[in-house]
C-alpha atoms as a PDB file:
ATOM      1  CA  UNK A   1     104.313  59.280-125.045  1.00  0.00           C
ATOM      2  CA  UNK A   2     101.405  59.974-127.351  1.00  0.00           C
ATOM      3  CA  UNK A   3      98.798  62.918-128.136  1.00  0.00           C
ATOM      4  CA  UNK A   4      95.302  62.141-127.917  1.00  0.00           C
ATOM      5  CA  UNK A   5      92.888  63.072-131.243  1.00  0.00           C
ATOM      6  CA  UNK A   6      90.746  65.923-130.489  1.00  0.00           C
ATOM      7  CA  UNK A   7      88.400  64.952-133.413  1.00  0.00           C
ATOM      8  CA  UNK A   8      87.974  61.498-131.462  1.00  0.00           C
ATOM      9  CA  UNK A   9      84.406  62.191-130.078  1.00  0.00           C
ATOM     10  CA  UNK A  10      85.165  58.691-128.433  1.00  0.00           C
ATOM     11  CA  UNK A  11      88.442  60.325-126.316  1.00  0.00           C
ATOM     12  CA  UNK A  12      87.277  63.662-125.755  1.00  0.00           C
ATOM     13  CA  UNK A  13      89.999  66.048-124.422  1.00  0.00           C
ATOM     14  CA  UNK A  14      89.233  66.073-120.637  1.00  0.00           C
ATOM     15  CA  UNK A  15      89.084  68.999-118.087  1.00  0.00           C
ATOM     16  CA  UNK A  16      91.134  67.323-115.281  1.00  0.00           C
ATOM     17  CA  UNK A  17      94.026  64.676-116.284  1.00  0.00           C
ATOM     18  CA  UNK A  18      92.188  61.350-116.349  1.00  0.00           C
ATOM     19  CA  UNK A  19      94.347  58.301-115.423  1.00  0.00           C
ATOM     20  CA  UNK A  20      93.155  55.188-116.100  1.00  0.00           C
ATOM     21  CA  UNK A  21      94.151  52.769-113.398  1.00  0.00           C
ATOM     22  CA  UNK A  22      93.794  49.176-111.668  1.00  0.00           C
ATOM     23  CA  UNK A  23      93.690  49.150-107.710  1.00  0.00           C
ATOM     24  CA  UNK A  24      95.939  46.518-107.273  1.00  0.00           C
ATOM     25  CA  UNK A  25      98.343  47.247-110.373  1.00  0.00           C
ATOM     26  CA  UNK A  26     101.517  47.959-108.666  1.00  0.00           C
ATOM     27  CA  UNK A  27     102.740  50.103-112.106  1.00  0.00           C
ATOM     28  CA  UNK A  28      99.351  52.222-111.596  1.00  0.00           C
ATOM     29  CA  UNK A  29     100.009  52.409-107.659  1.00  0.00           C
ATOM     30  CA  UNK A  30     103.522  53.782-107.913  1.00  0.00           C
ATOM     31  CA  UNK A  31     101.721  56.666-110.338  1.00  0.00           C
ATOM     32  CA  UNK A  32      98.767  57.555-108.183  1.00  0.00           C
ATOM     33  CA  UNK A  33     101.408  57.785-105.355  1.00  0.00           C
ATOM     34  CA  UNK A  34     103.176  60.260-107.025  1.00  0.00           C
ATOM     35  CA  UNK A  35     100.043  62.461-108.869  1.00  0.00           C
ATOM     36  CA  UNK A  36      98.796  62.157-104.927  1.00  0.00           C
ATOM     37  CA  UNK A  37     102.249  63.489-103.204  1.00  0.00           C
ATOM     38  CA  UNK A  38     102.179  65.897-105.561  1.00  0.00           C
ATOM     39  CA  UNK A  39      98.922  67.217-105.366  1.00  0.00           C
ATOM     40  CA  UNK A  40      97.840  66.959-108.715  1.00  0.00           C
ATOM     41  CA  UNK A  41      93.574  66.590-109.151  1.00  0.00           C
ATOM     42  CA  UNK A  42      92.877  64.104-111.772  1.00  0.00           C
ATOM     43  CA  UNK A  43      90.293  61.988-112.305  1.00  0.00           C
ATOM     44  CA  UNK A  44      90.731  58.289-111.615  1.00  0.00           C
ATOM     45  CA  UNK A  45      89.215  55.865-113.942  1.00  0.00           C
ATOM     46  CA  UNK A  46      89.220  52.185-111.946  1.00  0.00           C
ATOM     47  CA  UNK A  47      88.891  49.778-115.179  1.00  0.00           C
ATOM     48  CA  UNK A  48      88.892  45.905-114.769  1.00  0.00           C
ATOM     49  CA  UNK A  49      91.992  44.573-116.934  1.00  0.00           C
ATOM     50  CA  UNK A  50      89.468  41.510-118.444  1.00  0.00           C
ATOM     51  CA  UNK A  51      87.588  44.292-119.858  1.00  0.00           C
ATOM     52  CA  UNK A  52      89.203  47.406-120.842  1.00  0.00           C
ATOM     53  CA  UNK A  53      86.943  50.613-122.151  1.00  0.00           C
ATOM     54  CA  UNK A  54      86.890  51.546-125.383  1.00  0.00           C
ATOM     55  CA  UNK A  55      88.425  55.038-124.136  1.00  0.00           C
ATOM     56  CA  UNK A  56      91.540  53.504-122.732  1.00  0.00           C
ATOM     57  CA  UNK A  57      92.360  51.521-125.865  1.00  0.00           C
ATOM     58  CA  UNK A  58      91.623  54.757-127.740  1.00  0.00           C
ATOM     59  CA  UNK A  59      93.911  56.833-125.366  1.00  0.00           C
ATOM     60  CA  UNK A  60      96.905  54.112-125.706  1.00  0.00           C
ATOM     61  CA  UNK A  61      96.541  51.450-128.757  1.00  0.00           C
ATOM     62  CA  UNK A  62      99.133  49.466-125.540  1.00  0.00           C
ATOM     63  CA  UNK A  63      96.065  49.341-123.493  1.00  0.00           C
ATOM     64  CA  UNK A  64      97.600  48.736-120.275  1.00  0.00           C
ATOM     65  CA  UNK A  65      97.581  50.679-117.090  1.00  0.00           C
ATOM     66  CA  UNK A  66      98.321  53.262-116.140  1.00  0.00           C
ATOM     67  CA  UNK A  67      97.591  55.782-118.791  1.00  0.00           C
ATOM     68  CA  UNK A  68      97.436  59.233-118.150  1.00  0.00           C
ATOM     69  CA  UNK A  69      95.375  61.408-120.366  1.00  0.00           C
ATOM     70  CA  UNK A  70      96.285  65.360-119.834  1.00  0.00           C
ATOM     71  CA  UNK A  71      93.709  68.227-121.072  1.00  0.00           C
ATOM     72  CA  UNK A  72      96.283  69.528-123.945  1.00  0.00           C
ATOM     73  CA  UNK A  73      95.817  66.045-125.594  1.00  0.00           C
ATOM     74  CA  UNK A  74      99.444  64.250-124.353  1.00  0.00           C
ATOM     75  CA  UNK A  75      99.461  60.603-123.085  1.00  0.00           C
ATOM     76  CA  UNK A  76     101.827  59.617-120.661  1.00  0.00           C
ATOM     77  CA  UNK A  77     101.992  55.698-121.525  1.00  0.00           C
ATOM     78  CA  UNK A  78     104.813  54.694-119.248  1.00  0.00           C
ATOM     79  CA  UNK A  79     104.549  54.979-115.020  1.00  0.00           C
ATOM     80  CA  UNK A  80     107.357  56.255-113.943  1.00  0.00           C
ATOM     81  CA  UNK A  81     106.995  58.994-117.239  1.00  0.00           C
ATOM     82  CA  UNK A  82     103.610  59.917-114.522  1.00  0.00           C
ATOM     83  CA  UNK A  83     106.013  60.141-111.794  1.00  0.00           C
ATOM     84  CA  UNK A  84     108.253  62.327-113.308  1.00  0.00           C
ATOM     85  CA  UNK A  85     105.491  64.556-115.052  1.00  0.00           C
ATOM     86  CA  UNK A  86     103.709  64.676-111.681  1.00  0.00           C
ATOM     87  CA  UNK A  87     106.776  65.204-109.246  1.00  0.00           C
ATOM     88  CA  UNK A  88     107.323  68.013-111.633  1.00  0.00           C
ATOM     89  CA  UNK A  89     104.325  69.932-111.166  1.00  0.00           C
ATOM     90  CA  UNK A  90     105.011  69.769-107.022  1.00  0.00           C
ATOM     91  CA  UNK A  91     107.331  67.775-105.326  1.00  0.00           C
ATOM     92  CA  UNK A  92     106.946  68.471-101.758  1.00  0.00           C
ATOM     93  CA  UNK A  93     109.204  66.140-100.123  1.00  0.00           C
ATOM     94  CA  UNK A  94     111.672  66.398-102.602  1.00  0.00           C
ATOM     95  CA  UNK A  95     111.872  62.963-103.861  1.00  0.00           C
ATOM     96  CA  UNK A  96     113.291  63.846-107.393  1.00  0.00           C
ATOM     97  CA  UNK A  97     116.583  65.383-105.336  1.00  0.00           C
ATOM     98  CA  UNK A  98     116.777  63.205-102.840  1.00  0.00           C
ATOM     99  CA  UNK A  99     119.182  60.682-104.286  1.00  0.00           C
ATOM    100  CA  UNK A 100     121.087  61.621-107.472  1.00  0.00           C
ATOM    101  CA  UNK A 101     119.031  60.714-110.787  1.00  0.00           C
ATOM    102  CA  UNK A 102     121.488  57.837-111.980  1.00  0.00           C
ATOM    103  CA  UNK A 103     120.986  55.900-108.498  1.00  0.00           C
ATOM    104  CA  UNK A 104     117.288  56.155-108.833  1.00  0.00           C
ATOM    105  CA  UNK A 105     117.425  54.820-111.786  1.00  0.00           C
ATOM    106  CA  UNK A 106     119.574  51.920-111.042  1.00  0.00           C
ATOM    107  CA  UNK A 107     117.477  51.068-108.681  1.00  0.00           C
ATOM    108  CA  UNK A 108     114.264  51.211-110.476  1.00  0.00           C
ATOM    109  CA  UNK A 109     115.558  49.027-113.301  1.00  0.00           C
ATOM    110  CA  UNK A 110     116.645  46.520-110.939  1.00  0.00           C
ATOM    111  CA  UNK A 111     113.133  46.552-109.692  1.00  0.00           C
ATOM    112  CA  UNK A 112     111.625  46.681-112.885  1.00  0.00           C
ATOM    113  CA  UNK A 113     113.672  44.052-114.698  1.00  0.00           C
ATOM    114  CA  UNK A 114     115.131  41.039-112.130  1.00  0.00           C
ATOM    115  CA  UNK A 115     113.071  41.719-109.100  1.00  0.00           C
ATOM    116  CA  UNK A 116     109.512  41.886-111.273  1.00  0.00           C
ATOM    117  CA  UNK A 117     110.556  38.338-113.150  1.00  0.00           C
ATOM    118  CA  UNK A 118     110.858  36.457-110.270  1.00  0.00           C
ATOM    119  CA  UNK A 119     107.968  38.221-108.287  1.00  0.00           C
ATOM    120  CA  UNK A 120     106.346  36.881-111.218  1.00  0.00           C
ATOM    121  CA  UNK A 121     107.311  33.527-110.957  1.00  0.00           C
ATOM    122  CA  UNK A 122     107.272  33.313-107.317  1.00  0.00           C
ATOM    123  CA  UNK A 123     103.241  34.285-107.809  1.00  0.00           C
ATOM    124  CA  UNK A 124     102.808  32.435-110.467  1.00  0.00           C
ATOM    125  CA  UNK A 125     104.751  28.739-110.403  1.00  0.00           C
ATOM    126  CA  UNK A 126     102.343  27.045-112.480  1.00  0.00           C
ATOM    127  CA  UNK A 127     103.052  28.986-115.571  1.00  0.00           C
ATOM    128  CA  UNK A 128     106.633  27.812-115.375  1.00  0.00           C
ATOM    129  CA  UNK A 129     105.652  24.277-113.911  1.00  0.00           C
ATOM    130  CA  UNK A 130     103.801  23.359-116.710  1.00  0.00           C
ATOM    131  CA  UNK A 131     106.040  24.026-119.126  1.00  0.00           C
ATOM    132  CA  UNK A 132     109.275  22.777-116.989  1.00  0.00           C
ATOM    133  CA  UNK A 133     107.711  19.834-115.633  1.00  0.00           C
ATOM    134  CA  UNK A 134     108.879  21.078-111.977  1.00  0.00           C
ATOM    135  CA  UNK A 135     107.109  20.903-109.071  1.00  0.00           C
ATOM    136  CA  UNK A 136     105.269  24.392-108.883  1.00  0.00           C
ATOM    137  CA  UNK A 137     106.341  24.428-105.119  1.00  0.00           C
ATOM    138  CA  UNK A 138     110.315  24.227-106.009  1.00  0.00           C
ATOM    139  CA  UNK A 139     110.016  26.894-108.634  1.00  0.00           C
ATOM    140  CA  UNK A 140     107.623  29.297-106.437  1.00  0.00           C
ATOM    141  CA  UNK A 141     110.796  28.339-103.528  1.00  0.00           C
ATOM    142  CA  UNK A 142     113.902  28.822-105.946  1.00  0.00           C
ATOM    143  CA  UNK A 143     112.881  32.481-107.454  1.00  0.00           C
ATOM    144  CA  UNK A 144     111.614  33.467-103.596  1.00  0.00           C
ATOM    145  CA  UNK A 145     114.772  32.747-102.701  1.00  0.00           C
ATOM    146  CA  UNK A 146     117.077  34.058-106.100  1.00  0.00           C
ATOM    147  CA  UNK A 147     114.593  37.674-105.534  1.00  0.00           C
ATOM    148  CA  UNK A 148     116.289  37.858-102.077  1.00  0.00           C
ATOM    149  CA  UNK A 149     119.683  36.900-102.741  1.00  0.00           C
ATOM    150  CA  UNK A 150     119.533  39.353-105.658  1.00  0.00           C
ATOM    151  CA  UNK A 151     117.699  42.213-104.648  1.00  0.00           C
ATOM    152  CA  UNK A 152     116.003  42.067-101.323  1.00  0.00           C
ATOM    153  CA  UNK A 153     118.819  41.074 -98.933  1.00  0.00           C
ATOM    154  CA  UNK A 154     120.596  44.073-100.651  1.00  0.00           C
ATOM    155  CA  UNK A 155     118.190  46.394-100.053  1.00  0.00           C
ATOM    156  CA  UNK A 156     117.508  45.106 -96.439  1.00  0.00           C
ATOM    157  CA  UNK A 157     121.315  45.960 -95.453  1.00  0.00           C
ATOM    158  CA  UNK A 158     121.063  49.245 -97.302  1.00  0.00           C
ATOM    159  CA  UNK A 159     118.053  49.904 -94.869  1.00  0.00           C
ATOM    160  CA  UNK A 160     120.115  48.849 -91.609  1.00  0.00           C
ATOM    161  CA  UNK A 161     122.279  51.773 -92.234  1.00  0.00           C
ATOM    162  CA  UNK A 162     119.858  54.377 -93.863  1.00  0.00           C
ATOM    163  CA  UNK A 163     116.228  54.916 -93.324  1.00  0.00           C
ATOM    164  CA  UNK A 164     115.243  54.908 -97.275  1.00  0.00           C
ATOM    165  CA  UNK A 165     116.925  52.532 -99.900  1.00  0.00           C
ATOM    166  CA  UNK A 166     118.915  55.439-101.299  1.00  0.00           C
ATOM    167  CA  UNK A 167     119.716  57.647 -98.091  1.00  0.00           C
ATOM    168  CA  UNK A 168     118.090  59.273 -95.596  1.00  0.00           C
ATOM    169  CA  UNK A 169     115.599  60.796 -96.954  1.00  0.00           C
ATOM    170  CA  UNK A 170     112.875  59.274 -99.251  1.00  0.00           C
ATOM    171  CA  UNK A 171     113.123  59.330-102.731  1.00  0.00           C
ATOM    172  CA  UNK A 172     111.179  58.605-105.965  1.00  0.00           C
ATOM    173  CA  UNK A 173     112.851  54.918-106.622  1.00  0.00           C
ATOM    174  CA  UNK A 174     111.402  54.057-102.916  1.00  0.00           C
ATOM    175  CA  UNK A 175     107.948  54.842-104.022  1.00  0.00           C
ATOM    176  CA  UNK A 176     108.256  53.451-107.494  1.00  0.00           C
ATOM    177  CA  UNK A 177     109.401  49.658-105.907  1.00  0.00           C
ATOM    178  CA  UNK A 178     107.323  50.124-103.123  1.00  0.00           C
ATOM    179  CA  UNK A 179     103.957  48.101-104.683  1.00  0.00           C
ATOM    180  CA  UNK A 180     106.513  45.528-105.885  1.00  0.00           C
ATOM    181  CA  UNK A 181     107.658  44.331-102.306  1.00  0.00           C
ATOM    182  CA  UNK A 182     104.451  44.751-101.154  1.00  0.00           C
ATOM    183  CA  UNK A 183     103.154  41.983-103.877  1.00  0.00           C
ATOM    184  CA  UNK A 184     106.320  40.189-102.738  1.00  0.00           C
ATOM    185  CA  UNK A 185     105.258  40.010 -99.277  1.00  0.00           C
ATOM    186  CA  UNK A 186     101.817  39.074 -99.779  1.00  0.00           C
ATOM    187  CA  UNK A 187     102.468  35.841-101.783  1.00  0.00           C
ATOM    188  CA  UNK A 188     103.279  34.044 -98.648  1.00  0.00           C
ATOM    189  CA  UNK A 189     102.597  36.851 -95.678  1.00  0.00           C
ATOM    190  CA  UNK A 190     103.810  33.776 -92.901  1.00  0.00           C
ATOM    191  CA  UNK A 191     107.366  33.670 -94.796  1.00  0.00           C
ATOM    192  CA  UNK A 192     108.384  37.217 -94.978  1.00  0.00           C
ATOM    193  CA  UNK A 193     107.292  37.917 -91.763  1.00  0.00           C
ATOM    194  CA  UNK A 194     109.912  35.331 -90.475  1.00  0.00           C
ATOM    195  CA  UNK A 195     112.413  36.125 -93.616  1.00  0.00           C
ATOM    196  CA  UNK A 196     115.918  37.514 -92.003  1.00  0.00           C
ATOM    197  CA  UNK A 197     115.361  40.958 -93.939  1.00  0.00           C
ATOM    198  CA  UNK A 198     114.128  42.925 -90.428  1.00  0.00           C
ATOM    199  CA  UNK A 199     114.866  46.601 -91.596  1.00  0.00           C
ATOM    200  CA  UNK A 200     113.300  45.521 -95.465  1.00  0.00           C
ATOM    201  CA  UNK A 201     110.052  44.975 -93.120  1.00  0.00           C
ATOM    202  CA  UNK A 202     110.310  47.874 -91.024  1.00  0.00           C
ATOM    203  CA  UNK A 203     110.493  50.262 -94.307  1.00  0.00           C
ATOM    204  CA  UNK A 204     108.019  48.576 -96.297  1.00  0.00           C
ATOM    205  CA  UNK A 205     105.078  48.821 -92.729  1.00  0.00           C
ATOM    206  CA  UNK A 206     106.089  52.331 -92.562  1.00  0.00           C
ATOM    207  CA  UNK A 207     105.318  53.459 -96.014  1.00  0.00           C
ATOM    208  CA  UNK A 208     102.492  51.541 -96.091  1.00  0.00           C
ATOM    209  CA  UNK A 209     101.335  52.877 -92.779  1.00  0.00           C
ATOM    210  CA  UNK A 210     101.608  56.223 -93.925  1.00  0.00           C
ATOM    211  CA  UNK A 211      98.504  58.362 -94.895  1.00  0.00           C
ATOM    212  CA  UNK A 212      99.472  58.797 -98.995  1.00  0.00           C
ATOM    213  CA  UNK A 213      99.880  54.956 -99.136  1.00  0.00           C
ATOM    214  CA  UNK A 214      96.317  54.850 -97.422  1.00  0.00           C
ATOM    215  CA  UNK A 215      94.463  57.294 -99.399  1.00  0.00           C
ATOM    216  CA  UNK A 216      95.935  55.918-103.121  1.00  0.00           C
ATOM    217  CA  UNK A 217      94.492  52.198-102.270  1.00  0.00           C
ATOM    218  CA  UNK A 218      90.821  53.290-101.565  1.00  0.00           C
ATOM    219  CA  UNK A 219      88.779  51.102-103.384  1.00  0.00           C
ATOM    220  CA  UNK A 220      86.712  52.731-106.272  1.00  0.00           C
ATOM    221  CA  UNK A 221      83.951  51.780-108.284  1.00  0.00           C
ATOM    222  CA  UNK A 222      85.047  50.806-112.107  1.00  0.00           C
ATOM    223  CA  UNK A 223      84.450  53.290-114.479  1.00  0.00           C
ATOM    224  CA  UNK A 224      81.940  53.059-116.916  1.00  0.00           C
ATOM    225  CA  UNK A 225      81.884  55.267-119.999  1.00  0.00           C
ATOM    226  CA  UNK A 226      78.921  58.290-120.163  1.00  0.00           C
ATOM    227  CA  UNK A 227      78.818  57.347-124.291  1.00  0.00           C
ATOM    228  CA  UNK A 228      77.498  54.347-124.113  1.00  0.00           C
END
C-alpha cells in the first residue's frame, strides 16, 4: 500500500477511484468482482500489459495490475487488499462473514501459491520444456494432473457436500479463486469437461453464469492517457 504524489501533475489525484486493470488478468478480475458486488463507481482503466501507461508505473513503481488509485491519494497495490477495501465499503451478500477469516485465507493462499504454479505450467509447458528437456506435453499432463490431486479434487468433494468451497453460502475466497479455475478450465476446455470433478464444474458455470461475473468481463477499450 502506497500514497500517490499530489504534486505529480503526471498522477493527478482522481475524482472516482481509478483501477487500472487487464480483462483477462485473473488478479484484476477477482478485484473488479468485488469493487462491482460492492457497488463501488470507479473508473476502469483497460491497459495492455506489453505497454503499460506512464500513469500506472507512476501510481505503483510494481507496475502490475490491478492497481487501485483512491481520490485521498492511497494505492491499493495488492488484489485481494481491493477486495477487502471494497467489501468494506458494502458487502451485500456478506462474503467477508460468510466463512471465518482464517479459512478464507487458507484457501486463498492455496490458490495463490500451489494452484497458480502449476496453472502456470500447465499453460505454459514450453517454459519448463526448454529448460528440462521434457516433452512439453508430459509436463503440461503431470502439473494438470498434480493441480487436481492437490487442490481441485479437494475442492470438488468440498462442493458435493456444500454449495460454495467454504459453506453454504458464498464467500470472498470463492470469488478471489474463481478467475483461477476458470484459466484452468480453458487450457484444455475438452478435458475438464470430462475431468471426474462434476460439482467443481457445476460451481464454477454457476458463478460464471451469474450477472456480476457477466458485467466485470465486458470488454473495454484500452485507456489512453488525456496528457499526452
Amino acid at each position: 500500500m502506497t500514497s500517490a504524489d499530489p504534486e505529480n501533475s503526471e498522477n493527478p489525484l482522481p475524482d472516482l477511484p481509478v483501477l487500472y486493470s487487464f480483462r483477462r488478468c485473473p488478479y484484476a478480475m477477482r478485484a473488479r468482482l468485488a469493487l462491482r458486488q460492492a457497488g463501488v463507481s470507479v473508473e476502469i482503466r483497460e491497459i495492455l500489459l506489453r505497454d503499460k501507461p506512464a500513469a500506472l508505473r507512476a501510481a505503483s513503481p510494481k507496475a502490475t495490475v490491478p492497481v487501485l488509485l483512491l481520490p485521498n491519494g492511497q494505492v491499493l497495490e495488492q488484489s485481494l487488499d481491493i477486495m477487502c477495501w471494497a467489501l468494506a465499503q458494502a458487502d451485500p451478500a456478506a462474503w467477508l462473514s460468510a466463512a471465518p477469516w482464517a479459512d478464507n485465507q487458507a484457501l486463498i493462499a492455496l490458490n495463490d501459491g500451489v494452484f497458480k504454479r502449476l496453472l502456470d505450467i500447465y499453460k505454459y509447458p514450453q517454459r519448463q520444456a526448454a529448460a528440462d528437456g521434457v516433452s512439453g506435453t508430459a509436463i503440461a499432463a503431470a502439473a494438470r494432473d498434480a493441480a487436481v490431486l492437490q487442490v481441485l479434487a479437494p475442492w470438488d468433494v468440498a462442493l458435493r457436500r456444500q454449495a460454495y468451497l467454504l459453506g453454504p453460502r458464498c464467500s470472498v475466497a470463492d470469488m478471489a479463486v474463481l478467475p483461477f479455475v476458470r484459466q484452468f478450465a480453458a487450457v484444455d476446455a475438452a478435458w475438464f469437461e470430462a475431468a471426474p470433478l462434476p460439482s467443481l464444474r457445476a460451481w464454477l458455470q454457476q458463478l460464471m453464469g451469474e450477472p456480476l461475473f457477466t458485467a466485470v468481463m465486458e470488454k473495454l477499450p484500452v485507456w489512453q492517457s488525456t496528457s499526452l
